[in-house]
PDB file of N, CA and C in Angstrom:
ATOM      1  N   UNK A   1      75.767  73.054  90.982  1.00  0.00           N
ATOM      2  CA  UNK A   1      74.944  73.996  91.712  1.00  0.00           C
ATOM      3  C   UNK A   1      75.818  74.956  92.526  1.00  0.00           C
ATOM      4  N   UNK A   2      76.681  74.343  93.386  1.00  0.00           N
ATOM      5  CA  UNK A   2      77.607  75.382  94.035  1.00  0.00           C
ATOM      6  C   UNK A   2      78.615  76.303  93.036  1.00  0.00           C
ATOM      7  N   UNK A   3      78.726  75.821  91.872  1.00  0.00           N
ATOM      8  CA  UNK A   3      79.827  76.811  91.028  1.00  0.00           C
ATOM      9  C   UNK A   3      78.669  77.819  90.680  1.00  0.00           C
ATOM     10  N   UNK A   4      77.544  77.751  90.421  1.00  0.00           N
ATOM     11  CA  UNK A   4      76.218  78.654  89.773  1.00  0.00           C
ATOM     12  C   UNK A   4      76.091  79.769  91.006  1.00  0.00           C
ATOM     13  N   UNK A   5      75.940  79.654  92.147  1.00  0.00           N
ATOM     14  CA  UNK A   5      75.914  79.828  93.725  1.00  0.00           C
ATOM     15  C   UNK A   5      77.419  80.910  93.695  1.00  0.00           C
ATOM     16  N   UNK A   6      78.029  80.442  93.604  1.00  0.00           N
ATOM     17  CA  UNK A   6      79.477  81.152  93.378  1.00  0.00           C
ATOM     18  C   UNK A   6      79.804  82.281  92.613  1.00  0.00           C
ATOM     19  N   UNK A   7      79.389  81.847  91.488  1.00  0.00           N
ATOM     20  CA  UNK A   7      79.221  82.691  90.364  1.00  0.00           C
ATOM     21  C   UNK A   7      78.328  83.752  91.128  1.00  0.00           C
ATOM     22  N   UNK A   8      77.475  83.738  91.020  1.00  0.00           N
ATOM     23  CA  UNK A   8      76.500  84.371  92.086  1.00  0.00           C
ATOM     24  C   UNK A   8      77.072  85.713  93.028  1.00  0.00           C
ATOM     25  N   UNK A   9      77.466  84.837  94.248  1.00  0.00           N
ATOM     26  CA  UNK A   9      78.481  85.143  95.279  1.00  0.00           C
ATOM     27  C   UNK A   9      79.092  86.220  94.888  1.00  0.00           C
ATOM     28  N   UNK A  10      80.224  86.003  93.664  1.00  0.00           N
ATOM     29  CA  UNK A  10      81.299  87.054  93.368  1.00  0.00           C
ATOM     30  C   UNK A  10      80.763  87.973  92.619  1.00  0.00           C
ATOM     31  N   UNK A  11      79.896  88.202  92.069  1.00  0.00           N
ATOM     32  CA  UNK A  11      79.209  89.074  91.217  1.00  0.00           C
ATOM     33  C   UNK A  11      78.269  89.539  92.507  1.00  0.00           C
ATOM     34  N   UNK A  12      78.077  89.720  93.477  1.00  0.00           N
ATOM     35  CA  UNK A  12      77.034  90.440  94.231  1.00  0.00           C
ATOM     36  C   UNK A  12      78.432  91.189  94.856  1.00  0.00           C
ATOM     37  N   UNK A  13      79.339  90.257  95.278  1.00  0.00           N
ATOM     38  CA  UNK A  13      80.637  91.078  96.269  1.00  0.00           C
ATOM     39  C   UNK A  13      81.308  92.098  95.815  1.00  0.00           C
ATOM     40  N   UNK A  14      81.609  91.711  94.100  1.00  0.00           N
ATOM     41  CA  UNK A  14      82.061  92.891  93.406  1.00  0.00           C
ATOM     42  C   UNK A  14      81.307  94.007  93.038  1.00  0.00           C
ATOM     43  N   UNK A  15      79.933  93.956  93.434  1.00  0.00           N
ATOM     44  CA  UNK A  15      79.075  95.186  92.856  1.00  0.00           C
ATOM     45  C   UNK A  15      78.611  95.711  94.763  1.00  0.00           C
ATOM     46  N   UNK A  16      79.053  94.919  95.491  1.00  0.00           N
ATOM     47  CA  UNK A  16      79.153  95.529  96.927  1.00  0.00           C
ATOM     48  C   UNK A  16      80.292  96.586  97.117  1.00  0.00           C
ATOM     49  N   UNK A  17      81.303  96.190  96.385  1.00  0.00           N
ATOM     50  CA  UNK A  17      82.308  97.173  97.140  1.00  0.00           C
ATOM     51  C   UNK A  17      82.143  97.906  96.039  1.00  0.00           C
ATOM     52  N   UNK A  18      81.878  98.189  94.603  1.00  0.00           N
ATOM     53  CA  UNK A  18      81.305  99.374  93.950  1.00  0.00           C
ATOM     54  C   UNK A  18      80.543 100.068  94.794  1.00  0.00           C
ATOM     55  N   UNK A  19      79.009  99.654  95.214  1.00  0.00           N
ATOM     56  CA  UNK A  19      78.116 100.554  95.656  1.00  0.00           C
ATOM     57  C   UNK A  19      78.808 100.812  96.756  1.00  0.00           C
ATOM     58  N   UNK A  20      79.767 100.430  97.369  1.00  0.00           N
ATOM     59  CA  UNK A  20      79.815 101.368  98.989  1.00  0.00           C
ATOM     60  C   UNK A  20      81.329 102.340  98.334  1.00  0.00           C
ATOM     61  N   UNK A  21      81.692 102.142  97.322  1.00  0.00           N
ATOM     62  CA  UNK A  21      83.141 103.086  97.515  1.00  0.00           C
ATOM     63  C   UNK A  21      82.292 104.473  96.358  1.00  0.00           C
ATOM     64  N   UNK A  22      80.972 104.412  95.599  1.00  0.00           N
ATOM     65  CA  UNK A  22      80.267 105.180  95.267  1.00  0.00           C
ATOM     66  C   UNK A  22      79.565 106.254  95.825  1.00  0.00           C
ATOM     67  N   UNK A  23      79.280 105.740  96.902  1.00  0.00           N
ATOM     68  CA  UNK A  23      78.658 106.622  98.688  1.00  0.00           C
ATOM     69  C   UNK A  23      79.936 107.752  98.827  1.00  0.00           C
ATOM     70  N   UNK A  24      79.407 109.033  99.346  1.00  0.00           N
ATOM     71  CA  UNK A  24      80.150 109.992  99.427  1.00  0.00           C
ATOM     72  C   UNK A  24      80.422 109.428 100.970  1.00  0.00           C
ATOM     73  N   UNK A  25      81.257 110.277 101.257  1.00  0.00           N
ATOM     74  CA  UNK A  25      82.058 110.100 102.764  1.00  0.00           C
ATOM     75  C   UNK A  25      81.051 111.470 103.609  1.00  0.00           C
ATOM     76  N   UNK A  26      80.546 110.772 104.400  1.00  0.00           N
ATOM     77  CA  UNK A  26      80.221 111.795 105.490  1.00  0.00           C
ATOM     78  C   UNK A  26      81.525 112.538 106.570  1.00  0.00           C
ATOM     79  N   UNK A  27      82.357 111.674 106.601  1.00  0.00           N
ATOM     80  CA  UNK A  27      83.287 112.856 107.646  1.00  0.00           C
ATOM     81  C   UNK A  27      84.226 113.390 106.716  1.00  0.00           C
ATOM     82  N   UNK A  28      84.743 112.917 105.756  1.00  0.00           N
ATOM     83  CA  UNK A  28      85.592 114.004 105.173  1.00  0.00           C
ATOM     84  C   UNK A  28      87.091 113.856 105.808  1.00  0.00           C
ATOM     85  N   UNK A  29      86.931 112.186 106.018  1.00  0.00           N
ATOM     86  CA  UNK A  29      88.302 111.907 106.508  1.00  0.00           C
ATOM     87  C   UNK A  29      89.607 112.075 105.755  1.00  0.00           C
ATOM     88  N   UNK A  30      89.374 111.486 104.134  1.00  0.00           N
ATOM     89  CA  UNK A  30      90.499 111.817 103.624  1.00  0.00           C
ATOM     90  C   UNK A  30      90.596 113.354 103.123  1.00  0.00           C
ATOM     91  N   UNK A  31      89.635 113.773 103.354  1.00  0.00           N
ATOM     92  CA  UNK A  31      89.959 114.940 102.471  1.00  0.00           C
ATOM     93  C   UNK A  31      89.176 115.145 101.417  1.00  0.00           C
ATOM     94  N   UNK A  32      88.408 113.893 100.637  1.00  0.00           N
ATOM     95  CA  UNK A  32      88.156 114.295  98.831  1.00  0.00           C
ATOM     96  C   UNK A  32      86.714 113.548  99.280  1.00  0.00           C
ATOM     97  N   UNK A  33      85.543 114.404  98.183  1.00  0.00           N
ATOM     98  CA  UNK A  33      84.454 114.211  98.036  1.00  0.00           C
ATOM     99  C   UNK A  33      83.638 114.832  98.726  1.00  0.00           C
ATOM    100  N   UNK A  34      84.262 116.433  99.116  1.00  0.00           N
ATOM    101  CA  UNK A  34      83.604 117.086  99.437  1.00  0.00           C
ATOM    102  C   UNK A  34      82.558 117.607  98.516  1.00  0.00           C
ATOM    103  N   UNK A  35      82.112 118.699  98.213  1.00  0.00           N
ATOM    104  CA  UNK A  35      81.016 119.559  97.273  1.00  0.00           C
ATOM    105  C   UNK A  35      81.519 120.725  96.705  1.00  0.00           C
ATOM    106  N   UNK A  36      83.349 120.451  96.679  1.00  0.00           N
ATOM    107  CA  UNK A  36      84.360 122.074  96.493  1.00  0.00           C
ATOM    108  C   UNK A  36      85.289 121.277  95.365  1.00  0.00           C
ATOM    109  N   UNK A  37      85.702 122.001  94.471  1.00  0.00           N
ATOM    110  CA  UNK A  37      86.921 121.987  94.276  1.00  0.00           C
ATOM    111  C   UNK A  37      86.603 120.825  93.196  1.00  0.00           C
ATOM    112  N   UNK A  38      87.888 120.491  92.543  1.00  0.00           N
ATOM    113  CA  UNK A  38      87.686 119.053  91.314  1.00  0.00           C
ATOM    114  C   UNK A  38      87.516 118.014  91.884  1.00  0.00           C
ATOM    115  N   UNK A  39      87.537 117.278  93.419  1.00  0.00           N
ATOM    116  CA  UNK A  39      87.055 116.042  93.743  1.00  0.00           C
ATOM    117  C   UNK A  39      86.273 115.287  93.745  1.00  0.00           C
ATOM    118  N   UNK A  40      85.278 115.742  92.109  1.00  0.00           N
ATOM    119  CA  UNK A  40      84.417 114.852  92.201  1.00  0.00           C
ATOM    120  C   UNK A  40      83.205 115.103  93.065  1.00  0.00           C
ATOM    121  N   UNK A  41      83.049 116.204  93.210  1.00  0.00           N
ATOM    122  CA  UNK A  41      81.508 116.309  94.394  1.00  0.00           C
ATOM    123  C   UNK A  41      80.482 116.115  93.895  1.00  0.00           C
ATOM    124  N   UNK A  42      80.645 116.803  92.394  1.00  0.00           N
ATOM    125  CA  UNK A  42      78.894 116.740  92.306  1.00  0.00           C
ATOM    126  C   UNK A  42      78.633 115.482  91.373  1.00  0.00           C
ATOM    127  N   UNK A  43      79.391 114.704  91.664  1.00  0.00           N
ATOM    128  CA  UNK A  43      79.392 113.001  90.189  1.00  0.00           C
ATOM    129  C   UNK A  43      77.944 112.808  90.952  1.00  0.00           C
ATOM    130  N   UNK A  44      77.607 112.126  92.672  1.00  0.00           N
ATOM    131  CA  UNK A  44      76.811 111.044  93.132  1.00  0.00           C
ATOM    132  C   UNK A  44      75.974 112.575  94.246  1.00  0.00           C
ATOM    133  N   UNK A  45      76.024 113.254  93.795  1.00  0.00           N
ATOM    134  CA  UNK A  45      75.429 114.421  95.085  1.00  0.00           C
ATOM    135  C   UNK A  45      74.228 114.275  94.650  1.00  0.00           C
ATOM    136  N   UNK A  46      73.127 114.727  95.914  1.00  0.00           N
ATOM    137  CA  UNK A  46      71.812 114.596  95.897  1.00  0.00           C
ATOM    138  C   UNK A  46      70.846 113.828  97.046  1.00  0.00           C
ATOM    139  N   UNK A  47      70.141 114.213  97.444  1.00  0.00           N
ATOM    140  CA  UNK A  47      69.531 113.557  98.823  1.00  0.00           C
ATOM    141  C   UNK A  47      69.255 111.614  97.965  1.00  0.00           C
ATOM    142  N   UNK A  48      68.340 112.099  96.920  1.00  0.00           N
ATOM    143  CA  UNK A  48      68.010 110.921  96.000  1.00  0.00           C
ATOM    144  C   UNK A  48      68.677 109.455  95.680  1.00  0.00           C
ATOM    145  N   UNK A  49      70.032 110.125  95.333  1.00  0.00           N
ATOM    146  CA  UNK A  49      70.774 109.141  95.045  1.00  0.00           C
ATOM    147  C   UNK A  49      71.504 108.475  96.019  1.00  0.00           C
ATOM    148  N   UNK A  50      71.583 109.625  97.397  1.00  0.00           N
ATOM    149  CA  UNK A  50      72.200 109.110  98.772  1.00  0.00           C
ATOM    150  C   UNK A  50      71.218 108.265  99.175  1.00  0.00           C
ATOM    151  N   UNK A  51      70.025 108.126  98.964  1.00  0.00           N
ATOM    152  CA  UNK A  51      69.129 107.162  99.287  1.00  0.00           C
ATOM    153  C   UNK A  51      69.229 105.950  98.424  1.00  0.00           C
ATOM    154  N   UNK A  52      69.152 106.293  96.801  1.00  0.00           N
ATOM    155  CA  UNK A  52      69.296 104.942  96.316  1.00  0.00           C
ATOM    156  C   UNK A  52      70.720 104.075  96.395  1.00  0.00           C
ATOM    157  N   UNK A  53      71.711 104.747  96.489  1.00  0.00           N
ATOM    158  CA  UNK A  53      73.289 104.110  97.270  1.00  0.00           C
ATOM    159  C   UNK A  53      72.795 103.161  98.421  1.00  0.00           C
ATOM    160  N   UNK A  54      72.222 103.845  99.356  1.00  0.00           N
ATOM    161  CA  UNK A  54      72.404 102.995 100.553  1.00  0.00           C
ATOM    162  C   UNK A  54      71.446 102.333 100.095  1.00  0.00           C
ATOM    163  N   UNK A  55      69.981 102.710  99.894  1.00  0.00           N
ATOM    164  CA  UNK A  55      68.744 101.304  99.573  1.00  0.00           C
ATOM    165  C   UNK A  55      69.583 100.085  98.747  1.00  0.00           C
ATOM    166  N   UNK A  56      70.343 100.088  97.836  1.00  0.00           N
ATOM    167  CA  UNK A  56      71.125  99.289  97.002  1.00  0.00           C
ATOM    168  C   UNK A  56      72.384  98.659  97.722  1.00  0.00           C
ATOM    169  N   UNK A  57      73.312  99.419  98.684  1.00  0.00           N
ATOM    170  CA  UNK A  57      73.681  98.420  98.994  1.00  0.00           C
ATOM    171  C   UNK A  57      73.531  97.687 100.586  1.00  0.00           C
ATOM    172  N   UNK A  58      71.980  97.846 100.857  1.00  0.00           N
ATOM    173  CA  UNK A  58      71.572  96.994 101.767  1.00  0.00           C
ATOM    174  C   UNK A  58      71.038  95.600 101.215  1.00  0.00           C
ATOM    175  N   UNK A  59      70.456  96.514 100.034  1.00  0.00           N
ATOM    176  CA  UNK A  59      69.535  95.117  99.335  1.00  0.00           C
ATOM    177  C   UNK A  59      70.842  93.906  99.134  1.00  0.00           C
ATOM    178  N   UNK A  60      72.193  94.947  99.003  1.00  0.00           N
ATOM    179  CA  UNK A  60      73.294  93.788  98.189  1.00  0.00           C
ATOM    180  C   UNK A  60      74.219  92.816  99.249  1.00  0.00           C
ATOM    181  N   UNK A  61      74.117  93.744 100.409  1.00  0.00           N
ATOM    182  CA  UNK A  61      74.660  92.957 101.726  1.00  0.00           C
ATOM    183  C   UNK A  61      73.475  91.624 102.465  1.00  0.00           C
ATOM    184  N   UNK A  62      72.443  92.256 102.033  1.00  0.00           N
ATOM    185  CA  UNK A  62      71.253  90.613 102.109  1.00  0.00           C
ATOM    186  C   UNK A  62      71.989  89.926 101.199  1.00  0.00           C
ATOM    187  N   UNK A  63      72.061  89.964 100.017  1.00  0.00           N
ATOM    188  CA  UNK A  63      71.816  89.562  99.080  1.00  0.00           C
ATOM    189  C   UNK A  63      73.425  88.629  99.305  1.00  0.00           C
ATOM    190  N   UNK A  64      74.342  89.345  99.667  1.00  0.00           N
ATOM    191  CA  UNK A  64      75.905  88.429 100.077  1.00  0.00           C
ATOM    192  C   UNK A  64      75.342  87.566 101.195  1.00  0.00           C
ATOM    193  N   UNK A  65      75.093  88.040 102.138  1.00  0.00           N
ATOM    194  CA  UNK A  65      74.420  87.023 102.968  1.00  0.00           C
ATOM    195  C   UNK A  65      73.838  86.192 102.994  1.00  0.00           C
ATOM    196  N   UNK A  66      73.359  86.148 102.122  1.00  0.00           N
ATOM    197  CA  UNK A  66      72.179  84.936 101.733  1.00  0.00           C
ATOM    198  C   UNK A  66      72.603  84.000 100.807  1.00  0.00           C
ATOM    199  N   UNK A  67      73.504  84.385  99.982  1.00  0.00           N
ATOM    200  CA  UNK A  67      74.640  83.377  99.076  1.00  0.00           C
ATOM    201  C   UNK A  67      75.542  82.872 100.160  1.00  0.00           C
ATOM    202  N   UNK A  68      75.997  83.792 100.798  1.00  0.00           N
ATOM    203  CA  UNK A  68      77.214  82.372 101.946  1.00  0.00           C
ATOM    204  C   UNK A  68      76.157  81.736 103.137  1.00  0.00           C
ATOM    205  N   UNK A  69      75.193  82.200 103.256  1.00  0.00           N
ATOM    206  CA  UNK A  69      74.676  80.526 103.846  1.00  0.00           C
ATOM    207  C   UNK A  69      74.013  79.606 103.142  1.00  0.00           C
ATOM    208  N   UNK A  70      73.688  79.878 101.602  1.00  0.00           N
ATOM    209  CA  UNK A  70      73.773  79.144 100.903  1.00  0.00           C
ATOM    210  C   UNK A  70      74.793  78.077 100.523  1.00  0.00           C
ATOM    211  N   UNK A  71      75.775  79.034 100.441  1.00  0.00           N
ATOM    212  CA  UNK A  71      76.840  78.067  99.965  1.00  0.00           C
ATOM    213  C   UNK A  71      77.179  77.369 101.282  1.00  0.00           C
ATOM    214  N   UNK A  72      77.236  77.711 102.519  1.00  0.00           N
ATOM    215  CA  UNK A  72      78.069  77.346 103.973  1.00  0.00           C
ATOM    216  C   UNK A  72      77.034  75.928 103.486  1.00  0.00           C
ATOM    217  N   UNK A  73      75.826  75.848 103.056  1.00  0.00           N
ATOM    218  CA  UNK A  73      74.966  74.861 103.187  1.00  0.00           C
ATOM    219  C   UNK A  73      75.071  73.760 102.351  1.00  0.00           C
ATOM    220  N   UNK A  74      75.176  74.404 100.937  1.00  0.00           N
ATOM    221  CA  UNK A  74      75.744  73.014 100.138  1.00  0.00           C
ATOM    222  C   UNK A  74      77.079  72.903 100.242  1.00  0.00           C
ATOM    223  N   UNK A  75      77.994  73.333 101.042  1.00  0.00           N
ATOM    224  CA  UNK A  75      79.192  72.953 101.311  1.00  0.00           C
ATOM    225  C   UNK A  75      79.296  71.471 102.109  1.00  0.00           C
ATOM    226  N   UNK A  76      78.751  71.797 103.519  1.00  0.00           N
ATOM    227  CA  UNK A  76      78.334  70.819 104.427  1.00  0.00           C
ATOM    228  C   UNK A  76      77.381  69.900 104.303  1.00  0.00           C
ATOM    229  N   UNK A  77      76.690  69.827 103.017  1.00  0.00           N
ATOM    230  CA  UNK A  77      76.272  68.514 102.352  1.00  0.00           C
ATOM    231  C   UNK A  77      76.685  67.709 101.969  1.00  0.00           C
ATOM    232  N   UNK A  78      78.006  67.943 101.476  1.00  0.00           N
ATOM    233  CA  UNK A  78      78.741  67.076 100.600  1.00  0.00           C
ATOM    234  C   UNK A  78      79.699  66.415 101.627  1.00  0.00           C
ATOM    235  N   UNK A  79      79.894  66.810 103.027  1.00  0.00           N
ATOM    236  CA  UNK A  79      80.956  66.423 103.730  1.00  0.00           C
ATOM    237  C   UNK A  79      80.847  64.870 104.794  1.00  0.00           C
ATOM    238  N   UNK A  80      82.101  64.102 104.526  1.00  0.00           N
ATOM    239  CA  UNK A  80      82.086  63.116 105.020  1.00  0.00           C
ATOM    240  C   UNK A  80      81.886  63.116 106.526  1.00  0.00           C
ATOM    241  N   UNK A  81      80.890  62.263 107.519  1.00  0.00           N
ATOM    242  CA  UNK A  81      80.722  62.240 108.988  1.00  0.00           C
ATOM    243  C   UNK A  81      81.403  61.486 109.166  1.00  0.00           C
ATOM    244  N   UNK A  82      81.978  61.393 110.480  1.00  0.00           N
ATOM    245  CA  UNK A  82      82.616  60.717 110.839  1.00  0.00           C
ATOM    246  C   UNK A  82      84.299  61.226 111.757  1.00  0.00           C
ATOM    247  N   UNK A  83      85.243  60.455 112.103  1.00  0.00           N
ATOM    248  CA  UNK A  83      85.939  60.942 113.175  1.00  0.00           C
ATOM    249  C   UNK A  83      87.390  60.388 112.574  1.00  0.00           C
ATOM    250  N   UNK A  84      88.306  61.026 112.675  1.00  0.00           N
ATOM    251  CA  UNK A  84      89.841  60.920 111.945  1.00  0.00           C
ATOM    252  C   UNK A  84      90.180  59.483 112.881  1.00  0.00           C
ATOM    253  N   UNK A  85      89.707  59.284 114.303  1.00  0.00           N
ATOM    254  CA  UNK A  85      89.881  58.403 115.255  1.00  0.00           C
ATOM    255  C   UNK A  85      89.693  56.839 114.494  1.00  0.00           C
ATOM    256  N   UNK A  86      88.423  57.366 114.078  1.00  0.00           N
ATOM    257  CA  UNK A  86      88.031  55.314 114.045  1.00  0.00           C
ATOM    258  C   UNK A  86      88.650  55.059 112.591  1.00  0.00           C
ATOM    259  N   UNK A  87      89.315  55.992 111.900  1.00  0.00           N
ATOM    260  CA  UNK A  87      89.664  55.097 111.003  1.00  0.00           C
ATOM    261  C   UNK A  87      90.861  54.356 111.214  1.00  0.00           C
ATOM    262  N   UNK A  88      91.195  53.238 110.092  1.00  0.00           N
ATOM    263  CA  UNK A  88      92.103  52.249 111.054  1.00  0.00           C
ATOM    264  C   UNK A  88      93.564  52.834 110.408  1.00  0.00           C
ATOM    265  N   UNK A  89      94.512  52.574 110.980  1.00  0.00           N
ATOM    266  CA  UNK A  89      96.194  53.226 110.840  1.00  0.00           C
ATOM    267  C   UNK A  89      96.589  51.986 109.537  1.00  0.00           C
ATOM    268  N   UNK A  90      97.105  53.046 109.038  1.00  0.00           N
ATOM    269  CA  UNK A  90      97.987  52.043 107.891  1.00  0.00           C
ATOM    270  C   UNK A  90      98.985  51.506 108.195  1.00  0.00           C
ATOM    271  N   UNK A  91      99.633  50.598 107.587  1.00  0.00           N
ATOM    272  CA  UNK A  91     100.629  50.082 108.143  1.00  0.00           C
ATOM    273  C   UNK A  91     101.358  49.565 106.887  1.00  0.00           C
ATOM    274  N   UNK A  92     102.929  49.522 107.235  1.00  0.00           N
ATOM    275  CA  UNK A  92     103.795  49.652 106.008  1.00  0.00           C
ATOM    276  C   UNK A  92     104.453  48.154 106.113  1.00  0.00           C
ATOM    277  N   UNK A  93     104.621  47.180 105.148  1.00  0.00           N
ATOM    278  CA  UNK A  93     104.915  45.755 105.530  1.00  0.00           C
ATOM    279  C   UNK A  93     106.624  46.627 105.225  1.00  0.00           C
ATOM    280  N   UNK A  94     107.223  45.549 106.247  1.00  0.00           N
ATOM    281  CA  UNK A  94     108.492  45.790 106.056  1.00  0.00           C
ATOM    282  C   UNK A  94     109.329  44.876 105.734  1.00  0.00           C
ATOM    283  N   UNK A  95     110.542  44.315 105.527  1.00  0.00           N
ATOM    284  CA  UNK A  95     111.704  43.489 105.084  1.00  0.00           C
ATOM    285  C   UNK A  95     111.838  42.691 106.347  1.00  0.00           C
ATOM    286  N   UNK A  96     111.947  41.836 106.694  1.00  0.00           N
ATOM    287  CA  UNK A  96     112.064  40.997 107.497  1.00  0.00           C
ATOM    288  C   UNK A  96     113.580  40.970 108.061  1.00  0.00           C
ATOM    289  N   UNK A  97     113.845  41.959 109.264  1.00  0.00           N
ATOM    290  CA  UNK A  97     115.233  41.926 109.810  1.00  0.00           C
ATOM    291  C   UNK A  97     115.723  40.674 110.237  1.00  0.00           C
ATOM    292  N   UNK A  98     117.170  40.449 109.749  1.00  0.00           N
ATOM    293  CA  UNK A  98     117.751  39.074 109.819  1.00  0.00           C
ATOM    294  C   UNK A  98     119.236  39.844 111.139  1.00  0.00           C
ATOM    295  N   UNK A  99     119.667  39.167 111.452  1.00  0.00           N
ATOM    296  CA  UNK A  99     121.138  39.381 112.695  1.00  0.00           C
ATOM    297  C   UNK A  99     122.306  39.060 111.586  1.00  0.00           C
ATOM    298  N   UNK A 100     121.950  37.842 110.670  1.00  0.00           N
ATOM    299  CA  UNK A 100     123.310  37.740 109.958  1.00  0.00           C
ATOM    300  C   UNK A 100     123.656  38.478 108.833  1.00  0.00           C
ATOM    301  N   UNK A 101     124.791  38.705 108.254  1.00  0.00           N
ATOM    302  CA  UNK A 101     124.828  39.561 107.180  1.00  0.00           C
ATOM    303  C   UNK A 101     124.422  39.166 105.988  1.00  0.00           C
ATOM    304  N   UNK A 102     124.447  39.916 105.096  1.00  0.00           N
ATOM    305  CA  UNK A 102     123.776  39.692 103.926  1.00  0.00           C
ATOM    306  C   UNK A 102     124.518  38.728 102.800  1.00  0.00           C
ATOM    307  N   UNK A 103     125.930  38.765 102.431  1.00  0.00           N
ATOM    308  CA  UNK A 103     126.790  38.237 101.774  1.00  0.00           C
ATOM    309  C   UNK A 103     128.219  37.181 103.117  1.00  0.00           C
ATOM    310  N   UNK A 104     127.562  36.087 103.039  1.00  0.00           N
ATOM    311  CA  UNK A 104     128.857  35.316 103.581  1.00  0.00           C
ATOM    312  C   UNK A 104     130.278  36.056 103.675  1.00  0.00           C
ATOM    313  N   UNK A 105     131.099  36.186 104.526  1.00  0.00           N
ATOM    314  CA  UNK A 105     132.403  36.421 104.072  1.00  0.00           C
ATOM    315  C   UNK A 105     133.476  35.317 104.937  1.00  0.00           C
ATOM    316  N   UNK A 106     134.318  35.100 103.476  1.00  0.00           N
ATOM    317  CA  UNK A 106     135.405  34.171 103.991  1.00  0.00           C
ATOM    318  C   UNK A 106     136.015  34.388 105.371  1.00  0.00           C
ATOM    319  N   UNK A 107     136.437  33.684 105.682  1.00  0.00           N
ATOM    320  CA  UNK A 107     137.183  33.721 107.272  1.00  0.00           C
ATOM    321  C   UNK A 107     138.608  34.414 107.050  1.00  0.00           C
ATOM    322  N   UNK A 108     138.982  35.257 107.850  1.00  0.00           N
ATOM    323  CA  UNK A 108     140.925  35.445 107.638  1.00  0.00           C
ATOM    324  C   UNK A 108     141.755  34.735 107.590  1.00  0.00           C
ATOM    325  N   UNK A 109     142.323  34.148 106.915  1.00  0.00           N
ATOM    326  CA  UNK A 109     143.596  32.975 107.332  1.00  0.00           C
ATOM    327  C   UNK A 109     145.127  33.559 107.313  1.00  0.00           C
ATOM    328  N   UNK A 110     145.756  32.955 108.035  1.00  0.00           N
ATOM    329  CA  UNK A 110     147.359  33.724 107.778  1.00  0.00           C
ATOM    330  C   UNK A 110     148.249  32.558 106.924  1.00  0.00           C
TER     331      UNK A 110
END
């Protein structure tokens, strides 16, 4: 269900940043998409279509929205309760330290 949800998700996000980089620029910050010149003015011009741009990508910013609290939701279904605290510490058995050495060694004699 969450990969279907996902699927979902990325296919609304990628047709979000289409519809908003489709929208002409009202200030004319960079420079291009004015109504002059080869930049493309008259591709998306029209009161009409400036309406169906934005009607479309409001519908599509619900529409992202409503998939990530979907998903925020079956995310946090699946998640274990509980506290890193009470679980109990592992512990590593170790070799049993001895004082004497490991291999006898003969005594020095002269």
């Amino acid at each position: 269900m969450i990969q279907i949800v996902l699927v979902i998700h990325l296919l609304i996000a990628v047709s979000l940043v289409g519809a908003v980089l489709l929208q002409r620029s009202e200030g004319g910050g960079l420079g291009i998409g004015g109504s002059s010149g080869g930049g493309g003015g008259g591709f998306m011009s029209g009161r009409g279509t400036a309406n169906l741009l934005t009607r479309t990508t409001g519908i599509l910013a619900a529409c992202f929205f409503a998939t990530s609290l979907v998903l925020a939701i079956l995310a946090s279904g699946s998640r274990q309760s509980g506290s890193i605290m009470d679980a109990p510490i592992p512990t590593i058995p170790s070799a049993p330290v001895s004082s004497a050495p490991a291999t006898p060694q003969a005594p020095l004699s002269k």
